[in-house]
N, C-alpha and C. Protein backbone atom coordinates (compact mmCIF):
# COMPACT_ATOMS: atom_id res chain seq x y z
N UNK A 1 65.65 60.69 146.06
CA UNK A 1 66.35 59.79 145.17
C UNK A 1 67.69 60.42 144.82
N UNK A 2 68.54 59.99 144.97
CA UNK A 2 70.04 60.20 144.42
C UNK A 2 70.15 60.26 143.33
N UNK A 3 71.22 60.89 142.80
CA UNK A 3 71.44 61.35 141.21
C UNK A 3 72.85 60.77 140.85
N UNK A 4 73.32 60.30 140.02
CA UNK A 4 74.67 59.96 140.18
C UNK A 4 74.67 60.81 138.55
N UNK A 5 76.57 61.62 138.66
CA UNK A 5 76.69 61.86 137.66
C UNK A 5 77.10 60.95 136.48
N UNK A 6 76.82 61.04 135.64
CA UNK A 6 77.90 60.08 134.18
C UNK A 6 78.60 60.98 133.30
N UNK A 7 79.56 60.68 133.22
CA UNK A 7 80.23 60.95 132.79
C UNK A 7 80.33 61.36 130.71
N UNK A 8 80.14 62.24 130.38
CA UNK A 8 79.63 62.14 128.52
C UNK A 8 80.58 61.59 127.72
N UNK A 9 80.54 61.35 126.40
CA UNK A 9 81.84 61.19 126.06
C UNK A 9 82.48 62.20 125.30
N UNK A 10 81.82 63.40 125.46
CA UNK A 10 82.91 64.45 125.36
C UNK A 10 83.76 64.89 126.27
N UNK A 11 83.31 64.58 127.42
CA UNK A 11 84.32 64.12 128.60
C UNK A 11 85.17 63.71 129.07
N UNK A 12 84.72 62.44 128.68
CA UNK A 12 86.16 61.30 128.11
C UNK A 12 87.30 61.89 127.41
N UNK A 13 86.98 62.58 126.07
CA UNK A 13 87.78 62.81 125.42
C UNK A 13 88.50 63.67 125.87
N UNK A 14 88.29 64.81 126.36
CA UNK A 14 88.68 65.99 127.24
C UNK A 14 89.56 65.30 128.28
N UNK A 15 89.02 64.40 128.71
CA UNK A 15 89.89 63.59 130.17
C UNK A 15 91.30 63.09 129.32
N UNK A 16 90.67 62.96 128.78
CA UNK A 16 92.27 61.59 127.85
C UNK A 16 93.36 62.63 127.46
N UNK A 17 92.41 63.91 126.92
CA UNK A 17 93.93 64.56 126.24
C UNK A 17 94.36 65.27 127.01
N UNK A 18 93.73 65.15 128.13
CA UNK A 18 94.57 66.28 129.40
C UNK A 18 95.57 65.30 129.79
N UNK A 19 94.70 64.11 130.10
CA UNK A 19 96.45 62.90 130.40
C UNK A 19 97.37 63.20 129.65
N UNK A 20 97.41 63.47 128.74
CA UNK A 20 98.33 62.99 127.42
C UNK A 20 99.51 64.98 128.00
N UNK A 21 97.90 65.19 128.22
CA UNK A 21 98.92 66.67 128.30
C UNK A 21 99.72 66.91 129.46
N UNK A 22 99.19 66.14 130.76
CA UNK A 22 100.11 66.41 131.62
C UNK A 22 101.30 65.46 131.88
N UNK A 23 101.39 64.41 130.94
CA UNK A 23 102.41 63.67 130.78
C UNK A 23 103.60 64.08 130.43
N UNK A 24 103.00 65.29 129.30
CA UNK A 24 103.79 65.99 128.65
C UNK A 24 104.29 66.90 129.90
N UNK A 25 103.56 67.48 129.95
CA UNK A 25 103.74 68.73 130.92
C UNK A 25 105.16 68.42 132.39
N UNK A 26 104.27 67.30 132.89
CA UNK A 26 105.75 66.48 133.91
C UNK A 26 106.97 66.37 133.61
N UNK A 27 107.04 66.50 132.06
CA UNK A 27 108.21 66.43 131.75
C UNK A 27 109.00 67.47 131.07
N UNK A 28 108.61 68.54 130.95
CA UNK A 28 108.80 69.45 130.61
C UNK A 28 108.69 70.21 129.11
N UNK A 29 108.07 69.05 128.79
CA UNK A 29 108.11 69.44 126.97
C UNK A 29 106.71 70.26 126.65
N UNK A 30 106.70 71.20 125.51
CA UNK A 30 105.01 71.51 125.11
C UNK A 30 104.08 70.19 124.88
N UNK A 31 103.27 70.87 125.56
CA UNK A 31 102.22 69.89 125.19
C UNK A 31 101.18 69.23 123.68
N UNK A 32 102.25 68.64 122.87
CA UNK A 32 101.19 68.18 121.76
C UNK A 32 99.72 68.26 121.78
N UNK A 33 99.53 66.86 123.03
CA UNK A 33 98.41 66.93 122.64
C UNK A 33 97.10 67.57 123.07
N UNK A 34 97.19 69.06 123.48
CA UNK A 34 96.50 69.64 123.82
C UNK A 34 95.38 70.15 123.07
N UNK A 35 95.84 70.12 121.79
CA UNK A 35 94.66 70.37 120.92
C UNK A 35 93.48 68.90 121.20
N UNK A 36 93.83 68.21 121.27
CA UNK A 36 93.27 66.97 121.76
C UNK A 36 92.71 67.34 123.31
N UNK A 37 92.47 67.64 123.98
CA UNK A 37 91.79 67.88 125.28
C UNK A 37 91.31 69.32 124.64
N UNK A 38 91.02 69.93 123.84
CA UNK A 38 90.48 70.81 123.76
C UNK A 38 89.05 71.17 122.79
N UNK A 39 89.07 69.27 122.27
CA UNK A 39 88.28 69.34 120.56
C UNK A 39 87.10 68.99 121.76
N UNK A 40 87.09 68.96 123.21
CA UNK A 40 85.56 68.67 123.73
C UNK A 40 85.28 69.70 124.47
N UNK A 41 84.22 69.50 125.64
CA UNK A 41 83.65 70.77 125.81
C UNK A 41 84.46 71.04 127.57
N UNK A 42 85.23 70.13 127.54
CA UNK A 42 85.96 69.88 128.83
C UNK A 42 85.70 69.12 129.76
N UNK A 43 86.78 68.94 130.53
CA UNK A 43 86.76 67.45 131.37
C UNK A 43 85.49 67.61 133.00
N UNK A 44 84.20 66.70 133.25
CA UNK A 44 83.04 66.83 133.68
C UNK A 44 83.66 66.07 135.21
N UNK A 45 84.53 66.11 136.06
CA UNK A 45 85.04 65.37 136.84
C UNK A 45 86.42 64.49 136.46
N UNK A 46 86.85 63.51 137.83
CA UNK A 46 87.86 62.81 137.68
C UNK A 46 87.75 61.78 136.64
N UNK A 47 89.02 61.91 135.96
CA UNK A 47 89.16 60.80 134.71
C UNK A 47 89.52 59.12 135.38
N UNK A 48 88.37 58.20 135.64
CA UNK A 48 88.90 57.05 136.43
C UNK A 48 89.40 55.86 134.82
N UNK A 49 88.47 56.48 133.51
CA UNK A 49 89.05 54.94 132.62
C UNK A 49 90.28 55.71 131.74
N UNK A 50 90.71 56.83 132.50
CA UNK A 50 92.04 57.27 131.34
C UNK A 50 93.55 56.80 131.89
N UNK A 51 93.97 56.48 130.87
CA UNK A 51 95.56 56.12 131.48
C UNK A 51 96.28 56.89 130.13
N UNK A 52 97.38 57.03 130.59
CA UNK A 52 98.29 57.78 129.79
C UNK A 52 99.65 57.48 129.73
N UNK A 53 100.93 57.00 128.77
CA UNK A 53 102.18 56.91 129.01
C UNK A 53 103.04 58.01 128.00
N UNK A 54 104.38 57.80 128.11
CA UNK A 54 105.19 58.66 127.49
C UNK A 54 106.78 57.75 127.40
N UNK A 55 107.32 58.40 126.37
CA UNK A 55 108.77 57.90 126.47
C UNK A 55 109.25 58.43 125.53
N UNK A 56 110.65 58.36 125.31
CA UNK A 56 111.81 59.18 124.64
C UNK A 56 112.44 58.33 123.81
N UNK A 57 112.54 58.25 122.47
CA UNK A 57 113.82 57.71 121.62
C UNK A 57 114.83 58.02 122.03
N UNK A 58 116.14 57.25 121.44
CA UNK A 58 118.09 57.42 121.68
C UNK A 58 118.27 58.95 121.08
N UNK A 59 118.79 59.38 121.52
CA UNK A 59 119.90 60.21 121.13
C UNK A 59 120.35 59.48 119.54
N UNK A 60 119.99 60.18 118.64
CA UNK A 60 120.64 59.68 117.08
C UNK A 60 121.47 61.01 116.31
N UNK A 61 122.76 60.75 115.47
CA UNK A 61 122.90 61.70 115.09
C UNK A 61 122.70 61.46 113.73
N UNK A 62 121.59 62.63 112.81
CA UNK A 62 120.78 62.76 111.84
C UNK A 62 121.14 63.46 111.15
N UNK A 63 120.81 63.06 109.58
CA UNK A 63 121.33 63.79 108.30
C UNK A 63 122.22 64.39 108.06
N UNK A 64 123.32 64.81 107.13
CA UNK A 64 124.22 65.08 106.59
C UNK A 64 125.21 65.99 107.66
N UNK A 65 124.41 67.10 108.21
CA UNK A 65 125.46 67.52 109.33
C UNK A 65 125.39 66.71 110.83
N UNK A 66 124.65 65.67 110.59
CA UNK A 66 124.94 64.57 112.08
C UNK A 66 125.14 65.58 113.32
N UNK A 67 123.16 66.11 113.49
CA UNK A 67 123.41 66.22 114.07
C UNK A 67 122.25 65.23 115.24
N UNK A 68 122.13 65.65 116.41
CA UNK A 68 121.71 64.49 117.13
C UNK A 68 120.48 65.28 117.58
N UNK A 69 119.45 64.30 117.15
CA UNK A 69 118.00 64.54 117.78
C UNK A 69 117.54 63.35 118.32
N UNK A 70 116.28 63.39 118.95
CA UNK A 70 115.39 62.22 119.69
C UNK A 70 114.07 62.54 119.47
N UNK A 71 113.02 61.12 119.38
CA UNK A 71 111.97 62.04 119.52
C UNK A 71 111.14 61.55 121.22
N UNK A 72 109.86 62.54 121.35
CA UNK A 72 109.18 61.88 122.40
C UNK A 72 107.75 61.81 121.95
N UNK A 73 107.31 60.62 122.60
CA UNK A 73 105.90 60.21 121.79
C UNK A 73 105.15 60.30 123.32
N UNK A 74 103.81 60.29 123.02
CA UNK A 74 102.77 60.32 124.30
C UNK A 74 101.49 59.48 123.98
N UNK A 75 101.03 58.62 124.33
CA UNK A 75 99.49 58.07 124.06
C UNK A 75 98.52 58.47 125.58
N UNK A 76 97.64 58.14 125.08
CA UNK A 76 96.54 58.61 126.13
C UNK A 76 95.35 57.56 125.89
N UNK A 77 94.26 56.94 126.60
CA UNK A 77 92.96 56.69 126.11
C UNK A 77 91.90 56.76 127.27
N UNK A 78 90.59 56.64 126.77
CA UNK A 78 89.47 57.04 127.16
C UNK A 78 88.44 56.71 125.84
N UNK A 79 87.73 57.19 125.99
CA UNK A 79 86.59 56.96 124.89
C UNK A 79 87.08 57.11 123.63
N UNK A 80 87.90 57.98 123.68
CA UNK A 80 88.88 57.82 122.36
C UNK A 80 90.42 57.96 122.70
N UNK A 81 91.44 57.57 121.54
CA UNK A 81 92.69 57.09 122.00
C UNK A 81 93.36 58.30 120.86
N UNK A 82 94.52 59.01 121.79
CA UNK A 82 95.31 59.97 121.40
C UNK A 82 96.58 60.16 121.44
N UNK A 83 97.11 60.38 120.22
CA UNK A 83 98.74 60.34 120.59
C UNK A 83 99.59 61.27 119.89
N UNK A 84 100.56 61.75 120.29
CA UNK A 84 101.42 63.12 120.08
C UNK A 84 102.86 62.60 120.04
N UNK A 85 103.45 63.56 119.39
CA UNK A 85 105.16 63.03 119.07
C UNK A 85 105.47 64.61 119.31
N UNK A 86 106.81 64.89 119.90
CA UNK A 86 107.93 66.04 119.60
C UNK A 86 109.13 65.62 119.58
N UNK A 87 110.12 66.04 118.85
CA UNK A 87 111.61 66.52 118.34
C UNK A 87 112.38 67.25 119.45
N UNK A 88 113.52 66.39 119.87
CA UNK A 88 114.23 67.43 120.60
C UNK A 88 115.67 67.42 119.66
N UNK A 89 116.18 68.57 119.09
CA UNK A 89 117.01 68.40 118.30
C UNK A 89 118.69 69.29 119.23
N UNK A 90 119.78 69.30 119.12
CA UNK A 90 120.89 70.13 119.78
C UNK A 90 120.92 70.54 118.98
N UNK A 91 120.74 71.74 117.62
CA UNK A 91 121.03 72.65 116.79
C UNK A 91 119.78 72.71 116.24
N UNK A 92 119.74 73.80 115.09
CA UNK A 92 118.59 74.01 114.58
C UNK A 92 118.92 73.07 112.64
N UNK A 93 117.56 72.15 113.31
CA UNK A 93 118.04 72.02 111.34
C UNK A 93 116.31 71.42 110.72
N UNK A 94 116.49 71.10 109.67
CA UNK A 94 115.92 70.72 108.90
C UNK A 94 115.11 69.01 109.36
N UNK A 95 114.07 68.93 109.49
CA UNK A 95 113.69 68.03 110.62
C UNK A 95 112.56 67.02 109.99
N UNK A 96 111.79 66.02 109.97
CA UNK A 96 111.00 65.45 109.41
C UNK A 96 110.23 64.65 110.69
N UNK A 97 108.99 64.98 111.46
CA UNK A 97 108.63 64.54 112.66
C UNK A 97 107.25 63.88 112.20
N UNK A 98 107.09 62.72 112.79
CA UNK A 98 105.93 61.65 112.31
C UNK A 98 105.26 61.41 113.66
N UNK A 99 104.54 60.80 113.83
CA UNK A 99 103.21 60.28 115.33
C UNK A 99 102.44 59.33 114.33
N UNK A 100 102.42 58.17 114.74
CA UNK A 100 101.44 57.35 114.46
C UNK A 100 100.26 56.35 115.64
N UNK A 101 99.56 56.00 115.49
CA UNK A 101 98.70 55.60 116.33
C UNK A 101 97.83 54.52 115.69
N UNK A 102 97.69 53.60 116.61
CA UNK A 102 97.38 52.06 116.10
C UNK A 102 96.77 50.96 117.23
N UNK A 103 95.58 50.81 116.98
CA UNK A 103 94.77 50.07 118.15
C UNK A 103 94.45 48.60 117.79
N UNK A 104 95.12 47.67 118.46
CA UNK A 104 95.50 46.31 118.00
C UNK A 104 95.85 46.30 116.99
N UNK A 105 96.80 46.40 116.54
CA UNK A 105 97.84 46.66 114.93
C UNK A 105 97.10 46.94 114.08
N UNK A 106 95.87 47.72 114.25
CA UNK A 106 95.07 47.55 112.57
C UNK A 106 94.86 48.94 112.46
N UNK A 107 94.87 49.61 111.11
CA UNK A 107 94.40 50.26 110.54
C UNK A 107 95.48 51.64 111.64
N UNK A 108 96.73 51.84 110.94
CA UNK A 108 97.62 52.87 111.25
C UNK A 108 97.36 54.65 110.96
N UNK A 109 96.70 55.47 111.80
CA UNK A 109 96.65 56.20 111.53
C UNK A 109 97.89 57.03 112.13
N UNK A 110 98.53 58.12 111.11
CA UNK A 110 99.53 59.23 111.18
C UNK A 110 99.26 60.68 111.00
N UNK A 111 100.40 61.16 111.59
CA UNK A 111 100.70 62.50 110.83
C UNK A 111 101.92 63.16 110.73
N UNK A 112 102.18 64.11 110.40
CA UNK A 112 103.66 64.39 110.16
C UNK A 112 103.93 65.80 109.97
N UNK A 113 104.88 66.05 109.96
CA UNK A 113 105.61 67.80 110.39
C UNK A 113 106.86 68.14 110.16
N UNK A 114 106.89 68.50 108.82
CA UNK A 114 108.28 68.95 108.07
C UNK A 114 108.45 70.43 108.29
N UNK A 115 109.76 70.73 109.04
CA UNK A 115 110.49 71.95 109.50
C UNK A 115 111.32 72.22 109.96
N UNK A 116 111.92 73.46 110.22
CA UNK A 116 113.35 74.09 110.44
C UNK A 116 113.36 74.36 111.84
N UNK A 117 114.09 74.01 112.99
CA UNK A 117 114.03 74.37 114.62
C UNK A 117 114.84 73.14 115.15
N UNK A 118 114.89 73.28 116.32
CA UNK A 118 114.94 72.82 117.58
C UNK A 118 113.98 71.71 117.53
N UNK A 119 113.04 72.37 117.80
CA UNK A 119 111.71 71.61 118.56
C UNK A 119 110.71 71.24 117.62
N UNK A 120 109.82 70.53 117.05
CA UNK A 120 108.80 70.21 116.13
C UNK A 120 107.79 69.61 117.20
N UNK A 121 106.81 69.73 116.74
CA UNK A 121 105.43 69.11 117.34
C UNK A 121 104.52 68.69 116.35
N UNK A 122 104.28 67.42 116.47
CA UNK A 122 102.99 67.04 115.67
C UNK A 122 101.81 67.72 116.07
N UNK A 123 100.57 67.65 115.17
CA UNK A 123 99.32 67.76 115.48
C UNK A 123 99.03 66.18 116.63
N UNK A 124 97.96 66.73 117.42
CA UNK A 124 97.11 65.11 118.05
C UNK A 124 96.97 64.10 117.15
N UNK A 125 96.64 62.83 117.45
CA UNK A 125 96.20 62.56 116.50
C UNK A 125 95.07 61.59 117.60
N UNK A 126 93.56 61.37 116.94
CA UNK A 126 92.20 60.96 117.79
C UNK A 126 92.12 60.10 116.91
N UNK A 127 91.45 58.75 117.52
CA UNK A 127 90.96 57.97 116.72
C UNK A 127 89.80 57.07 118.15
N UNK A 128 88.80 56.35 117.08
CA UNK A 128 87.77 56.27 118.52
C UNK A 128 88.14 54.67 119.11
N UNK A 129 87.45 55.10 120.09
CA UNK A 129 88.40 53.59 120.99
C UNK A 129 86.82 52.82 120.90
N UNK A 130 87.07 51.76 120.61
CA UNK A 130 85.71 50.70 120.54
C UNK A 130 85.38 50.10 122.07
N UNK A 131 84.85 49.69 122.56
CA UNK A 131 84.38 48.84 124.09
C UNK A 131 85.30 47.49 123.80
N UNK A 132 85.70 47.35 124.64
CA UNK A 132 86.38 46.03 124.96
C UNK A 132 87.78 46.23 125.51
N UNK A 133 88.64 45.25 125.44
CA UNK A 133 89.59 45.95 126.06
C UNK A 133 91.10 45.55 124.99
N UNK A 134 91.53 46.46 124.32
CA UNK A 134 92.56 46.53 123.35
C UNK A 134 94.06 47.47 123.68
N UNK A 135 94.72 46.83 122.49
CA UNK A 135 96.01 47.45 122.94
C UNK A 135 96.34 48.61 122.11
N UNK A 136 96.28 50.04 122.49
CA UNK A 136 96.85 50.92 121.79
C UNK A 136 97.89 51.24 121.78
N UNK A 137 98.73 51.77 120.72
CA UNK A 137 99.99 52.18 120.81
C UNK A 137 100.21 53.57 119.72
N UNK A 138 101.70 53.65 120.26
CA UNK A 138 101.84 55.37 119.62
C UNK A 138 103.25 55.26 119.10
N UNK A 139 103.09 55.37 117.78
CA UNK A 139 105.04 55.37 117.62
C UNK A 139 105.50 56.90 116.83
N UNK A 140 106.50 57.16 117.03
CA UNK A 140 107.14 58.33 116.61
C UNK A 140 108.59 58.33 116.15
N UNK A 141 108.68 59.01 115.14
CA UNK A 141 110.30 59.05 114.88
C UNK A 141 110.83 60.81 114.06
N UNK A 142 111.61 60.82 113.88
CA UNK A 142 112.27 61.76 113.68
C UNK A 142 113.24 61.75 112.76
N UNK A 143 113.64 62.33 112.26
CA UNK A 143 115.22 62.37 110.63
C UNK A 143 115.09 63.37 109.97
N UNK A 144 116.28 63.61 109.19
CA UNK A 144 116.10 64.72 108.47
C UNK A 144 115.51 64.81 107.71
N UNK A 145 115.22 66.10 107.19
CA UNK A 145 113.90 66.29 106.19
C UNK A 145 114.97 66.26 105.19
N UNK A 146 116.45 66.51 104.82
CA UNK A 146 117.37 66.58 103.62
C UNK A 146 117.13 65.32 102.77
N UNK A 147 117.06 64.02 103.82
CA UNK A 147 117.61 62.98 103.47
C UNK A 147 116.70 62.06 104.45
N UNK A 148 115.21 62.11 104.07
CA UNK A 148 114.20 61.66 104.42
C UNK A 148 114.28 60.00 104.70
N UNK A 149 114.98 59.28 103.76
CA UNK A 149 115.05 57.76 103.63
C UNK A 149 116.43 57.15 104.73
N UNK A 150 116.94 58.48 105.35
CA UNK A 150 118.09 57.92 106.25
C UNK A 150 117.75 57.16 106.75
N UNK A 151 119.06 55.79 107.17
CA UNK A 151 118.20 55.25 108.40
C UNK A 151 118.52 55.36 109.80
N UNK A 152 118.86 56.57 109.43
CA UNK A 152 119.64 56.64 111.46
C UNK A 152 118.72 57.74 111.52
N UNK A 153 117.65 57.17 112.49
CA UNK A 153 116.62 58.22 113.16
C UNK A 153 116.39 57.31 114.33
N UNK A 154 115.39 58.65 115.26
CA UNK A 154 115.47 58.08 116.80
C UNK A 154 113.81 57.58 116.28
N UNK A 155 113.89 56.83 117.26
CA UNK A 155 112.37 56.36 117.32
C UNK A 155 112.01 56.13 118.78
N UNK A 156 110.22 55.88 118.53
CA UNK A 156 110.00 55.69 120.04
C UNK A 156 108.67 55.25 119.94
N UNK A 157 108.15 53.91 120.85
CA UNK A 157 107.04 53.18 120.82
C UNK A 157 106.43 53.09 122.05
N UNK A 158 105.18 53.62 122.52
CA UNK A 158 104.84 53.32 123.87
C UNK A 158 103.20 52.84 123.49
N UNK A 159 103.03 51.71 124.51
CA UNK A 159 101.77 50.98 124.20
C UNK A 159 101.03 50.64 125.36
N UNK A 160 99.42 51.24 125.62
CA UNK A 160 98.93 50.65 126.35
C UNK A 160 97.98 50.15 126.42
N UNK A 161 96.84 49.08 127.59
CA UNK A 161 96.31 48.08 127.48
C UNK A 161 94.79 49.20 127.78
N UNK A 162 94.15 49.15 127.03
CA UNK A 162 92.81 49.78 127.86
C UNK A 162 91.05 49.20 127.45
């Protein structure tokens, strides 16, 4: 009798945030959401229900010394749905970096990362993906932490169907 493997869903999860991570990775940035491929016990074979996207906000120039940052956001899903934001800033300043994540517009979960650099990285952020087939999305933005309510910040929205 044949055995077929299945796949767990700590598996899944492991599968999803490695997408998320090598999305990142292709493009040269740290990988956010690696803490996210790492909260399972690791990926049990090929990931066939994970898909993963990425994209970059404008070029904005931010808070009082204007200067110009962007951010980049990443989603991922699988058994559960994951998404990561980083800051690319041209000087070092004072920074205010957000990731939010939202599966058919309801119930917005975030997080956020106030600091001094270049570069900022959110934490992952996991939330569980229900059976059926829905639209997740991942938004991210960036501004100064001086002058938090500016409204010239980069933003960035990537959404997918899973």
């Amino acid at each position: 009798m044949a055995s077929t493997t299945r796949r767990t869903s700590v598996g899944r999860a492991a599968a999803a945030g490695l997408a998320a991570t090598a999305s990142l990775a292709l493009l040269g940035a740290v990988a956010p959401a690696a803490t996210a491929a790492q909260s399972g016990a690791g990926a049990r074979g090929g990931a066939t229900a994970v898909v993963g996207k990425d994209t970059y906000g404008k070029w904005v120039k931010t808070g009082p010394t204007k200067v110009k940052c962007r951010i980049y956001v990443a989603v991922s899903a699988g058994s559960s749905a994951n998404a990561a934001a980083s800051s690319t800033c041209k000087e070092t300043i004072n920074q205010t970096v957000v990731a939010a994540l939202t599966i058919n517009n309801q119930k917005i979960k975030h997080t956020s990362v106030i600091g001094k650099g270049k570069n900022l990285y959110t934490k992952a952020l996991k939330a569980g993906n229900p059976r059926g087939r829905q639209t997740i999305c991942a938004i991210g933005w960036v501004n100064s932490a001086v002058d938090p309510y500016n409204p010239e910040r980069s933003e960035a929205t990537v959404c997918i169907k899973a």
